[in-house]
Protein backbone atom coordinates (compact mmCIF):
# COMPACT_ATOMS: atom_id res chain seq x y z
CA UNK A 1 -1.64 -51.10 31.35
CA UNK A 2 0.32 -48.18 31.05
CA UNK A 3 -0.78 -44.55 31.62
CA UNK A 4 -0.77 -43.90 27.88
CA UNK A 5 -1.83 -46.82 26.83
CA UNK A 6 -5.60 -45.76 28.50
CA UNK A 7 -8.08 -45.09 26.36
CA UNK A 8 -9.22 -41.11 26.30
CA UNK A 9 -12.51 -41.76 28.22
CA UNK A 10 -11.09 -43.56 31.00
CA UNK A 11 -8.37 -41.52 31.94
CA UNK A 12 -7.44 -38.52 34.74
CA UNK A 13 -7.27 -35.16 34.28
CA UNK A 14 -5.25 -32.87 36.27
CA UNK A 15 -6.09 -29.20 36.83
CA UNK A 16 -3.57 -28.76 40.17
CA UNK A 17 -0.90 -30.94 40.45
CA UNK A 18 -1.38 -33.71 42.77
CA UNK A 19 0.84 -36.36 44.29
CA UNK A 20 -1.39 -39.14 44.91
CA UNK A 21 1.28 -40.86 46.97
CA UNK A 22 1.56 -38.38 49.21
CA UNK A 23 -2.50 -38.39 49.99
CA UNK A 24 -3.07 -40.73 53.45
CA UNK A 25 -7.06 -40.77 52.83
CA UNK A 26 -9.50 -40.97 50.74
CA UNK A 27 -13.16 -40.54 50.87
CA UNK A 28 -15.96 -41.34 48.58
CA UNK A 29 -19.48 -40.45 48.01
CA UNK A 30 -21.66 -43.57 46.96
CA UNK A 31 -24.43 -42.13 44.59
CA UNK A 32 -22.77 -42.15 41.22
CA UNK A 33 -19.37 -41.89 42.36
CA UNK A 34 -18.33 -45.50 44.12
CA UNK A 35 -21.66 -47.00 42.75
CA UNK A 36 -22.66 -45.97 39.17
CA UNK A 37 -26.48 -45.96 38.20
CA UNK A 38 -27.67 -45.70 34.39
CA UNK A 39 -28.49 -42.58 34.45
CA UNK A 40 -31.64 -42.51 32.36
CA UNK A 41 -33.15 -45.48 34.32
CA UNK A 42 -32.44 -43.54 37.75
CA UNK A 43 -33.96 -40.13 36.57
CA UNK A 44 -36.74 -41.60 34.65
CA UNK A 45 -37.77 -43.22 38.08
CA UNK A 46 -37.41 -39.61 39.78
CA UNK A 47 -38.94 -37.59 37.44
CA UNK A 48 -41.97 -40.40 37.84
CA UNK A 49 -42.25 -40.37 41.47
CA UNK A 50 -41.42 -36.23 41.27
CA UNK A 51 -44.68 -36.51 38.94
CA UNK A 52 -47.12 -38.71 40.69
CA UNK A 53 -46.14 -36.22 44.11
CA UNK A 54 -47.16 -33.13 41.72
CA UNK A 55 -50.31 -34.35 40.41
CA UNK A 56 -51.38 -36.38 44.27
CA UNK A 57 -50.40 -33.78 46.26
CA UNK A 58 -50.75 -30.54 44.68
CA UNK A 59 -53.25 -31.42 41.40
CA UNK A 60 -51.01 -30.19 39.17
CA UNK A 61 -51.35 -31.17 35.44
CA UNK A 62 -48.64 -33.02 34.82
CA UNK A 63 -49.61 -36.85 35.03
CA UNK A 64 -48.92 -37.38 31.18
CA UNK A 65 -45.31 -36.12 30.85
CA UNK A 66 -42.21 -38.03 30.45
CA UNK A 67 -38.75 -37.93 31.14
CA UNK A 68 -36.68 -37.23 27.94
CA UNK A 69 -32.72 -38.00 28.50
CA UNK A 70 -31.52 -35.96 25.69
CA UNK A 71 -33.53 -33.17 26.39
CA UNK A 72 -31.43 -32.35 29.25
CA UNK A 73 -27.90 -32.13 30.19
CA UNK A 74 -25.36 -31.58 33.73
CA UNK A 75 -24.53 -27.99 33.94
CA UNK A 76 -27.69 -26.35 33.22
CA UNK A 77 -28.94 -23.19 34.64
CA UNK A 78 -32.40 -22.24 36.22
CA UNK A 79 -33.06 -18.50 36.13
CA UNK A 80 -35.66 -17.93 38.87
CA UNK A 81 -36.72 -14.16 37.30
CA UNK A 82 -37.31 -15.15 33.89
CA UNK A 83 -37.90 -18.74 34.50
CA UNK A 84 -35.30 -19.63 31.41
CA UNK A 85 -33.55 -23.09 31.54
CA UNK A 86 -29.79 -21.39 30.58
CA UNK A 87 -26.52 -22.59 29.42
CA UNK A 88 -23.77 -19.93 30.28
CA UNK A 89 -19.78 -19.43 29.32
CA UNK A 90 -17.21 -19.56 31.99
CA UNK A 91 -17.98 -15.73 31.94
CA UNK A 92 -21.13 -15.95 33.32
CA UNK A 93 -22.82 -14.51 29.67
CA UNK A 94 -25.68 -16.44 28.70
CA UNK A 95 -25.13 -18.54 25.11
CA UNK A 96 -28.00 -20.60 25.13
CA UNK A 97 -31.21 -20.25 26.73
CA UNK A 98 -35.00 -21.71 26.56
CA UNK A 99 -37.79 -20.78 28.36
CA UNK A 100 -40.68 -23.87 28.93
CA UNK A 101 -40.19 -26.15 26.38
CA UNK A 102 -39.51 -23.27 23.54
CA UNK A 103 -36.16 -22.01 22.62
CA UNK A 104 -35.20 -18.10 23.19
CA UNK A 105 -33.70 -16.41 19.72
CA UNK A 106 -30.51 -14.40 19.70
CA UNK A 107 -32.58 -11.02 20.34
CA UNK A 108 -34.84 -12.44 23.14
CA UNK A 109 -31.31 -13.70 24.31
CA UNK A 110 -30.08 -10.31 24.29
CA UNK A 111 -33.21 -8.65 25.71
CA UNK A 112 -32.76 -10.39 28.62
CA UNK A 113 -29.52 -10.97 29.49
CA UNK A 114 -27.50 -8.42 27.52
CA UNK A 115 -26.60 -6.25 31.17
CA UNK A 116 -26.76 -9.65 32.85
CA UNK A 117 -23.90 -11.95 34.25
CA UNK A 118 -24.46 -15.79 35.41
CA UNK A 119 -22.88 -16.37 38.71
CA UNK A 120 -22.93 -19.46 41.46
CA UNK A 121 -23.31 -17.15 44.42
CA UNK A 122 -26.57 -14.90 43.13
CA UNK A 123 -29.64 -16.25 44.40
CA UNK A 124 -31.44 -15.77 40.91
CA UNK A 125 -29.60 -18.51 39.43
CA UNK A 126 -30.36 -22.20 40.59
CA UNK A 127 -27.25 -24.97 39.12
CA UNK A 128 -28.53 -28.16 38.02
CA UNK A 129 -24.99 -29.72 38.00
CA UNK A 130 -25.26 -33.15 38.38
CA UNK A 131 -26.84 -36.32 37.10
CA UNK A 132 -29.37 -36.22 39.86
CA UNK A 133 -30.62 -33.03 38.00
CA UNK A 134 -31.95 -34.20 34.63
CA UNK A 135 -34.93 -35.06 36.06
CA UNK A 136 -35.06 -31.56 37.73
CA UNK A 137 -34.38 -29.69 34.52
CA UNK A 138 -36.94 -31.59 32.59
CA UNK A 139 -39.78 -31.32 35.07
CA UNK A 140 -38.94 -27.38 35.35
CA UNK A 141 -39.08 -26.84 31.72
CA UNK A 142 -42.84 -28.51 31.42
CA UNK A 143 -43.77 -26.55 34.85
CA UNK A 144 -42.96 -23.17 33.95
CA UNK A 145 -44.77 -23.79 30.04
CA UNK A 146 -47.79 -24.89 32.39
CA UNK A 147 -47.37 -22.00 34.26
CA UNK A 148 -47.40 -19.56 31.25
CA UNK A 149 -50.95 -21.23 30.30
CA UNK A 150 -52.07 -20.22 33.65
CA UNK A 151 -52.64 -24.14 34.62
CA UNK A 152 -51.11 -23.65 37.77
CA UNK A 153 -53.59 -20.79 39.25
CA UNK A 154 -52.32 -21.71 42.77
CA UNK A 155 -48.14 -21.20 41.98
CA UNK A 156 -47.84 -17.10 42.95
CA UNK A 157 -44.25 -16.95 41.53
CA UNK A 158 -41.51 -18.83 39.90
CA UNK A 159 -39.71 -18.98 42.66
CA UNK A 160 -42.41 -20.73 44.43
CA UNK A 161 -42.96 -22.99 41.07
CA UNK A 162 -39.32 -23.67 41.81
CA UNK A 163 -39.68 -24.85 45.28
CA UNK A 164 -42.68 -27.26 44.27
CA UNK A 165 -40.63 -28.83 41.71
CA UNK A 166 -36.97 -29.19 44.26
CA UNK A 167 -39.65 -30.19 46.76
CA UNK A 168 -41.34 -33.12 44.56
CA UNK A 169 -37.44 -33.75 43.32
CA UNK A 170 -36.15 -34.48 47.17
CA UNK A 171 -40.00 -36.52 47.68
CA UNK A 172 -38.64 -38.62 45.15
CA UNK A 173 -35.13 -39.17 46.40
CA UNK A 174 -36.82 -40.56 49.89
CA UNK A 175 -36.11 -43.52 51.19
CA UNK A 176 -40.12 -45.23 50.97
CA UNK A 177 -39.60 -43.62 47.41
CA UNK A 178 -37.26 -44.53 44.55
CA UNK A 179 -34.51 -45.69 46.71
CA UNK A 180 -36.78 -48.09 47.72
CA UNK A 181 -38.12 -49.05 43.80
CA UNK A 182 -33.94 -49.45 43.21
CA UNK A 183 -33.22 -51.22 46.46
CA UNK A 184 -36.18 -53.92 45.48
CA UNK A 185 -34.68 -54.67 42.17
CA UNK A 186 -30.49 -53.26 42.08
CA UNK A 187 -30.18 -54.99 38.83
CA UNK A 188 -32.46 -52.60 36.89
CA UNK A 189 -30.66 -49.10 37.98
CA UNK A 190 -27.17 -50.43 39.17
CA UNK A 191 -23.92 -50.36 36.22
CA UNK A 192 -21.97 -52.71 37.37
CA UNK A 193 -18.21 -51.55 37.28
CA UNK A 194 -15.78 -54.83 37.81
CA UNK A 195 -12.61 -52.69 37.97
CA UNK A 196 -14.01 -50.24 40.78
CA UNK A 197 -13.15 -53.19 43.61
CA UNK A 198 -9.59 -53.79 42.43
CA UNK A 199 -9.35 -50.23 42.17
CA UNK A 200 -10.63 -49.48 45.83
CA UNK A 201 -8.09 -52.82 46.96
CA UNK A 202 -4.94 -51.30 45.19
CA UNK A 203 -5.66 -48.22 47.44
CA UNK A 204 -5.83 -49.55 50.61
CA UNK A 205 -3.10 -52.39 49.96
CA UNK A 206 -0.85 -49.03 49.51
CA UNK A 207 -1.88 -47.91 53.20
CA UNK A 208 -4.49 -45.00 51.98
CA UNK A 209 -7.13 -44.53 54.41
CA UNK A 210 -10.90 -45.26 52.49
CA UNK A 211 -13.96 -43.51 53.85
CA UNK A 212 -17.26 -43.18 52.79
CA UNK A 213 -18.88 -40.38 53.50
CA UNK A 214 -22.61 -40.14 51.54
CA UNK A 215 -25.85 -38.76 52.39
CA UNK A 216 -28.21 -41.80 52.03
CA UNK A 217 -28.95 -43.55 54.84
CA UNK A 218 -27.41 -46.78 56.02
CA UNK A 219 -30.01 -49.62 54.81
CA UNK A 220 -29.79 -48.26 51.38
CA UNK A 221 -25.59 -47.73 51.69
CA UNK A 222 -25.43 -51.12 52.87
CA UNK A 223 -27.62 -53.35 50.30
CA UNK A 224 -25.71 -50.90 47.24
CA UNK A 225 -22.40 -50.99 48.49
CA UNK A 226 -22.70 -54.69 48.31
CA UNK A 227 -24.60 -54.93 45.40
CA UNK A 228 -22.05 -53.11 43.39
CA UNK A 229 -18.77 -54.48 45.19
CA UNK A 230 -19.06 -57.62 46.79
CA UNK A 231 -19.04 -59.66 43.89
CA UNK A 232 -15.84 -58.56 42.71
CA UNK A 233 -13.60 -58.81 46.12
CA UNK A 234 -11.51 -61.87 46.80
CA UNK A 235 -13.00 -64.53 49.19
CA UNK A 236 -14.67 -63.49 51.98
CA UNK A 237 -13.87 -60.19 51.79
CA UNK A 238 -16.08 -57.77 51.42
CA UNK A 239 -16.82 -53.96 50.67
CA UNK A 240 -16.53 -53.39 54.46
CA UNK A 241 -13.55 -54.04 55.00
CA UNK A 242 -12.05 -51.91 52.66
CA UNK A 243 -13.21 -48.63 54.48
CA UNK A 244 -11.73 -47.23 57.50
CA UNK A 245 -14.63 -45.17 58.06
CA UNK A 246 -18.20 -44.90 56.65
CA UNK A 247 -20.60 -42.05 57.58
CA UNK A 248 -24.08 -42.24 56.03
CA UNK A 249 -26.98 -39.20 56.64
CA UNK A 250 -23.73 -37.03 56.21
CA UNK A 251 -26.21 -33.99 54.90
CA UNK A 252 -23.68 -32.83 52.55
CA UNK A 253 -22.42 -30.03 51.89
CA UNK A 254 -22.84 -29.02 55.49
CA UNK A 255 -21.00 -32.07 56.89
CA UNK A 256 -18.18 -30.31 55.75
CA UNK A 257 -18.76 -27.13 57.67
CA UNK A 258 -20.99 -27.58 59.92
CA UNK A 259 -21.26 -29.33 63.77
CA UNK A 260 -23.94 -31.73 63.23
CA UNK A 261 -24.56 -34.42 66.22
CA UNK A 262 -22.57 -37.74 65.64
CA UNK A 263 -24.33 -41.15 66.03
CA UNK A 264 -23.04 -44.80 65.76
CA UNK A 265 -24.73 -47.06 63.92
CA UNK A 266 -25.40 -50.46 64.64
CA UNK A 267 -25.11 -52.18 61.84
CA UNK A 268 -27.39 -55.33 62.98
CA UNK A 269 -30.74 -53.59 63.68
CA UNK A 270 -29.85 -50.23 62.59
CA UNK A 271 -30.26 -48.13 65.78
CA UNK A 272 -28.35 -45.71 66.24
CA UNK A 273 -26.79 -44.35 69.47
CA UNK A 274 -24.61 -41.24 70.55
CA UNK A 275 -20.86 -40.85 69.77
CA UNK A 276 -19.12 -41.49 72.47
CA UNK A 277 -15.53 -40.87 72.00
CA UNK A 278 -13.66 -40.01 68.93
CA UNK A 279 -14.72 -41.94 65.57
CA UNK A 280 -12.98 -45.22 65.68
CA UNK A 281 -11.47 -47.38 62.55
CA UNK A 282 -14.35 -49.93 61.17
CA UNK A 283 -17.83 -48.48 62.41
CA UNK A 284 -20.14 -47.11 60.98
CA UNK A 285 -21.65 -43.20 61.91
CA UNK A 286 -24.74 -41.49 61.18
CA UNK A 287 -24.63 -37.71 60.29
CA UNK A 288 -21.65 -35.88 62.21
CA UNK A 289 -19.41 -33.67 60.75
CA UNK A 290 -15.61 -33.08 58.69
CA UNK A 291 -13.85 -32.21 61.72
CA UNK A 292 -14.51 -35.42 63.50
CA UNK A 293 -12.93 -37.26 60.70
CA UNK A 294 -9.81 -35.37 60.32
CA UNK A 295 -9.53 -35.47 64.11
CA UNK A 296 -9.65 -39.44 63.86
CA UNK A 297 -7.14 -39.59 60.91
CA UNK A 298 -4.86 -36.91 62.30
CA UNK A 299 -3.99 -36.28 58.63
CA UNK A 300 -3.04 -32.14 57.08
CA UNK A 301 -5.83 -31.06 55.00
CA UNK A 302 -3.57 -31.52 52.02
CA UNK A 303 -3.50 -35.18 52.93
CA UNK A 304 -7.14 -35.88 52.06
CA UNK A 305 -8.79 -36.24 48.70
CA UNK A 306 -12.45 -36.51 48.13
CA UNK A 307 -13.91 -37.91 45.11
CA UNK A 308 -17.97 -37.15 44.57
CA UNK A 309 -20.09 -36.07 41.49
CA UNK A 310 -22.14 -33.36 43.23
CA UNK A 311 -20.13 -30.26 42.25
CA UNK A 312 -21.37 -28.32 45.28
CA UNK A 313 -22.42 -30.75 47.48
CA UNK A 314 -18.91 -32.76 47.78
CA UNK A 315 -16.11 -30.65 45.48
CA UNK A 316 -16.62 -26.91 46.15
CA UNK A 317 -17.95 -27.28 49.53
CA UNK A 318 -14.96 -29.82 50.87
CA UNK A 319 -12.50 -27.55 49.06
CA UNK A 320 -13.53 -23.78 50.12
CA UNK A 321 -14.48 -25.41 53.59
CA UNK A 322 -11.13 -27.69 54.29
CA UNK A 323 -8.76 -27.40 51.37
CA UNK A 324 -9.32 -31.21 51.44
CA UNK A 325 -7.45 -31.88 47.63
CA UNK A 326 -10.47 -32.91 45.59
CA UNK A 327 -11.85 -35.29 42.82
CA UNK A 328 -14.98 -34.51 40.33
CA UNK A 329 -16.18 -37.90 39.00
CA UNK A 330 -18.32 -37.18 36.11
CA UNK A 331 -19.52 -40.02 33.90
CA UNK A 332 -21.07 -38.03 31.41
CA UNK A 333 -17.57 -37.34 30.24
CA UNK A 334 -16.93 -40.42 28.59
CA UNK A 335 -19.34 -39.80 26.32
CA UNK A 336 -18.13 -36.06 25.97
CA UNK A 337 -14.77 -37.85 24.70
CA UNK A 338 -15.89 -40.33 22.61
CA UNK A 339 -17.90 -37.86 20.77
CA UNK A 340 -15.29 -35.46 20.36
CA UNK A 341 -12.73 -38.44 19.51
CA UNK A 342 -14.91 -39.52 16.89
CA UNK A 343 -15.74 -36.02 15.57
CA UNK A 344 -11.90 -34.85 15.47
CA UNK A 345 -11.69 -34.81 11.91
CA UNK A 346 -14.80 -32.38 10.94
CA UNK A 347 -13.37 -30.74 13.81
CA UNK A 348 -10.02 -30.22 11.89
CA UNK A 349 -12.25 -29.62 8.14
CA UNK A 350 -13.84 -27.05 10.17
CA UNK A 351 -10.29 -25.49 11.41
CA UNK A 352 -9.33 -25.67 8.41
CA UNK A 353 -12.28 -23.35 6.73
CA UNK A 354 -12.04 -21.22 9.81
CA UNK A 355 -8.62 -19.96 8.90
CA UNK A 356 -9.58 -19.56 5.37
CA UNK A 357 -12.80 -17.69 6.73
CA UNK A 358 -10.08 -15.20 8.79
CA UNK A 359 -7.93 -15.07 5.81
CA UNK A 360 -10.52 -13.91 3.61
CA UNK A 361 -11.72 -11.74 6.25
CA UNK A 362 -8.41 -9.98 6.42
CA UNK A 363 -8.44 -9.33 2.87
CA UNK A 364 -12.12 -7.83 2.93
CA UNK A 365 -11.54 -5.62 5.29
CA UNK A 366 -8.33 -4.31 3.98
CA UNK A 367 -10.15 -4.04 0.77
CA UNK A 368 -12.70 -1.90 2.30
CA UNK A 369 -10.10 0.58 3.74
CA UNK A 370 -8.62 0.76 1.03
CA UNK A 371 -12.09 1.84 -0.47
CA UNK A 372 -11.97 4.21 1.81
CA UNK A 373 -8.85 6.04 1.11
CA UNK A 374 -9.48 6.35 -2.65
CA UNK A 375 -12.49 8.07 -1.98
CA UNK A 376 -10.81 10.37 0.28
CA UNK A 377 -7.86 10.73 -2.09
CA UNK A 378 -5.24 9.93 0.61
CA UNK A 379 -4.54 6.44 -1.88
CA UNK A 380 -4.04 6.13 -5.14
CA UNK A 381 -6.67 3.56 -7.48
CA UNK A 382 -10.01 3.27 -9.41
CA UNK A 383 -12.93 2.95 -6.93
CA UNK A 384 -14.77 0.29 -9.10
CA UNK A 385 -11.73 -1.89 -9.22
CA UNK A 386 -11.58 -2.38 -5.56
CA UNK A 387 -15.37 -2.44 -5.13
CA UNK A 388 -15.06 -5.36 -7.81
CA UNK A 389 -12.81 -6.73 -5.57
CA UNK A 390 -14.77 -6.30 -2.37
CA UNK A 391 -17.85 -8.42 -4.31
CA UNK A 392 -16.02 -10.97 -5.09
CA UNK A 393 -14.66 -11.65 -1.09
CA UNK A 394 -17.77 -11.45 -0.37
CA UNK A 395 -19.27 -13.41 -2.54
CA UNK A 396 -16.68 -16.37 -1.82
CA UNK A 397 -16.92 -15.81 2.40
CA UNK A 398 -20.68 -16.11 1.44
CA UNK A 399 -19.79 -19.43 -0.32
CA UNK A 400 -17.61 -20.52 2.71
CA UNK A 401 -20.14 -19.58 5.24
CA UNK A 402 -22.88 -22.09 3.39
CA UNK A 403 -19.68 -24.28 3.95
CA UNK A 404 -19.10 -23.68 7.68
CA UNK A 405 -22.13 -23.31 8.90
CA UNK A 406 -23.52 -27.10 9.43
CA UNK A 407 -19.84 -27.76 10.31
CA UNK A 408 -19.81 -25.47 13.18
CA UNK A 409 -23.24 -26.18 14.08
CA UNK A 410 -22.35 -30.11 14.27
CA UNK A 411 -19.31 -29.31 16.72
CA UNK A 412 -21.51 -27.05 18.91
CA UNK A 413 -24.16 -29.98 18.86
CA UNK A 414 -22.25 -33.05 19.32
CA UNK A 415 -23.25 -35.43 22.04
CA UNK A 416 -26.34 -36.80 23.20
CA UNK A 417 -27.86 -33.75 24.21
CA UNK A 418 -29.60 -30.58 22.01
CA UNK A 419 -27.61 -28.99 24.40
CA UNK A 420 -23.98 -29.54 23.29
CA UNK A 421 -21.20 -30.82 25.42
CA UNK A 422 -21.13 -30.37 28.69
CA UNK A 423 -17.94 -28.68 29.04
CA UNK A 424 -18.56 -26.41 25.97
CA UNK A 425 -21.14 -24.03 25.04
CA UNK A 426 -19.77 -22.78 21.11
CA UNK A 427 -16.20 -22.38 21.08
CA UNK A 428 -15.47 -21.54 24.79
CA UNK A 429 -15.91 -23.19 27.47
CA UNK A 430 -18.88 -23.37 30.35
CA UNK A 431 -19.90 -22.36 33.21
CA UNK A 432 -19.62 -26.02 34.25
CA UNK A 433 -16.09 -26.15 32.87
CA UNK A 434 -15.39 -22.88 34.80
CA UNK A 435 -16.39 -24.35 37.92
CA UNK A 436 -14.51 -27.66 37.15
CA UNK A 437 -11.06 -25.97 36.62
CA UNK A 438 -11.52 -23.79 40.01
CA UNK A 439 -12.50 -26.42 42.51
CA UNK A 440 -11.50 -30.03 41.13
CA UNK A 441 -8.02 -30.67 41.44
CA UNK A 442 -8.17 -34.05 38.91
CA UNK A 443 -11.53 -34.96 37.49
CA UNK A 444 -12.43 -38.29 35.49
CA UNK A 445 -15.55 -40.28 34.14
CA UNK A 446 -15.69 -43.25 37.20
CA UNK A 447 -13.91 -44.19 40.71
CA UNK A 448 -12.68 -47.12 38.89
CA UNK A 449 -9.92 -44.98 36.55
CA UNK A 450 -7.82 -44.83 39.33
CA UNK A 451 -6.92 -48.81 38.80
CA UNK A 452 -5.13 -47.78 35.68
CA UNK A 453 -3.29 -44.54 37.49
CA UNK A 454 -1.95 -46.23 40.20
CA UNK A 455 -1.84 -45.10 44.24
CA UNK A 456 1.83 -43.49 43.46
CA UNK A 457 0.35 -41.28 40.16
CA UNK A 458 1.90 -38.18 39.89
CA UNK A 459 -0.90 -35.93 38.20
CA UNK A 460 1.02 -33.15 36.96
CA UNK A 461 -1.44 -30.35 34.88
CA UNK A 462 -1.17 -29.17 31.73
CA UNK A 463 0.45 -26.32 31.10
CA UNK A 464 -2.08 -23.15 31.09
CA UNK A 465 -2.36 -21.75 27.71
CA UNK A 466 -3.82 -17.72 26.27
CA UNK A 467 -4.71 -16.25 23.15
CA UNK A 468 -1.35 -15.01 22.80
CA UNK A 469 0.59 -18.29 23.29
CA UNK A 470 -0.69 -18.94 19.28
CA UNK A 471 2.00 -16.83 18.48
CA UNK A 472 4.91 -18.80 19.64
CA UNK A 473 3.10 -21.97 17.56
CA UNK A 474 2.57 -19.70 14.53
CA UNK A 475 6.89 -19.00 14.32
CA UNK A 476 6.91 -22.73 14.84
CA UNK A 477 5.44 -23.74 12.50
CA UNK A 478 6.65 -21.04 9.58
């Protein structure tokens, strides 16, 4: 299958050109990047065992609530001052915002946030930016509306409401927790991807290094890895001995900064014992650090590409860290696409009436200036003419508006989520999106894309556009 002949969802996207021949390694994250979990099965179990910790440990109120997928979306925004749930522009100004469970208006919107500008480094703001943080986003919403109502008497702050809730989050993500509910029964949590072996197989058989660098630990890495994998390699091979290297316990993101203590793992009882030596090819290594693997590969920064879905965990933090080229894999996005594929032609009815609206626009307001100089007698003309005139564009942008309201309110809307699109909040683009273009030099929906891109791709990125660059389509097209 050719590169065009791909269907939108499944596809690369480039931001920063990359060779992909020229890359000698790559390493993968396992949660939702190598092995992909239905997402509302995996945070419906997370937000249950977050739950049950709540209510055991700390008596909070919460044992009747449940986990709502399309309440929720990647790329949401926790304001620890306000306690809003926020969806920002790639700007950093607030467009959408709710605070417990109720939605904030335009002028509680502006009340708050009018002098205010979303960024990843302030403290105030806590990113929920992966699929792992549905189940956060949810359970915050419901806490802070049971904090309002004074049912948590023992919570000082919502920063400390916060820390309960990313506390009863990680409780969840334990091994003797859900990891141990999906490791019993793989089936129930795991989405099988058949093209993700042949995919990994076509890399190495082109001489890329594979690693796997993730934070669970190895037990869990193991039984997944082989869950998701095995099935689909050829003989006796098996997802082993695909990998060069695999580090588990990595503690992302500081694995890729930090000097944590190496150990090898031994991969019959699971011990674990110092490094001694540099990391060799086909073991297995608990915790360490970057530095050790590049040291192994002897590879240029610009030689390694990581592929993970944590934005911060694996992208930003292996690029700002390394300038390791880098890979966001974010399945969400096939849905994003198919949406918008589907809803491309209200998207063009609703171009269409948003040129008229501009058009008619333009004539209002000249009619109003022209108003303006009759009464001033620097134009010539009868003042009740042109006020006439100035009803009736109004009257038919009033018409149009009835028109392009549900239109524009369908495009902001469209998805699975009350939240809109990941990528998009209105007609611009997100935070998320922000973030995306910065850090991720290709991005796609699963590991298993890169079967139909080859090992010898050439991603080459679009070219950039501004406002401005309408011009040169406008003469174009005249």
């Amino acid at each position: 299958m050719s590169s065009t002949d791909v269907p939108p969802a499944r596809r690369v996207f480039c931001n920063r050109t990359l060779n992909l021949g020229a890359i000698g390694a790559i390493g993968f994250d396992m949660d939702y990047t190598v092995v992909q979990y239905d997402p509302t099965a995996w945070e419906s179990g997370a937000f249950g065992h977050a739950v049950a910790y709540l209510h055991d440990a700390l008596g909070w109120p919460v044992d009747r609530l449940t986990f709502d997928a399309a309440d929720v979306t990647q790329g949401l925004i926790f304001d620890l001052e306000t306690g809003n749930i926020l969806k920002a522009n790639r700007f950093g100004y607030v467009k959408r915002a709710r605070h417990g469970t109720q939605w904030l208006s335009l002028q509680q919107m502006r009340e708050h946030y009018s002098r205010t500008v979303v960024h990843h480094e302030d403290p105030r703001f806590v990113f929920l930016n992966t699929l792992f943080s549905l189940s956060e986003a949810t359970l915050l919403g419901h806490a802070v509306a049971l904090w309002d109502q004074d049912r948590l008497p023992d919570v000082p702050s919502l920063t400390a409401l916060y820390r309960h809730v990313r506390a009863a989050i990680d409780h969840a993500h334990r091994p003797d927790q859900l990891k141990a509910t999906i490791a019993a029964a793989p089936e129930r949590f795991v989405d099988l991807d058949p093209d993700t072996a042949p995919a990994l197989l076509d890399l190495a058989d082109a001489g890329k290094k594979l690693l796997l660098i993730t934070n669970s630990d190895w037990a869990y890495t193991e039984q997944m890895m082989r869950f998701a994998l095995d099935r689909f390699l050829p003989g006796t091979t098996t997802w082993r001995d695909l990998f060069t290297l695999v580090v588990v316990a990595a503690r992302k993101p500081s694995f890729f900064s930090g000097d944590a203590p190496c150990f090898e793992v031994d991969t019959s009882t699971g011990w674990l014992r110092p490094l001694d030596g540099p990391l060799q090819p086909g073991r297995v290594y608990h915790g360490g650090h970057a530095a050790l693997v590049e040291r192994a590969l002897g590879l240029a920064s610009d030689q390694l590409l990581y592929l993970g879905d944590h934005f911060f965990g694996d992208v930003h933090a292996s690029k700002s860290a390394l300038r390791w080229r880098t890979a966001l894999v974010m399945r969400e996005l096939e849905d994003e696409i198919e949406a918008a594929v589907a809803f491309a032609p209200t998207e063009q009815e609703l171009v269409a009436r948003m040129a008229d609206k501009e058009r008619l626009e333009d004539a209002l307001n000249q009619a109003r200036l022209e108003l303006l100089r009759v009464r001033a007698g620097r134009a010539e003309g009868a003042e009740d003419a042109v006020g006439a005139r100035i009803d009736g564009l109004r009257r038919e942008l009033a018409a149009l508006d009835a028109l392009v309201a549900p239109l524009a309110r369908a495009s902001a809307e469209r998805g699975g989520s009350v939240w809109g699109p990941i990528l998009r909040t209105g007609g611009d683009k997100s935070y998320l999106a922000y973030l995306l273009e910065r850090h991720a030099d290709i991005y796609t929906s699963r590991v298993s894309n890169l079967l139909h891109a080859t090992p010898f791709r050439f991603f080459r990125s679009v070219k950039g556009t501004l406002p401005h660059d309408a011009v040169t389509r406008d003469v174009e097209g005249a």
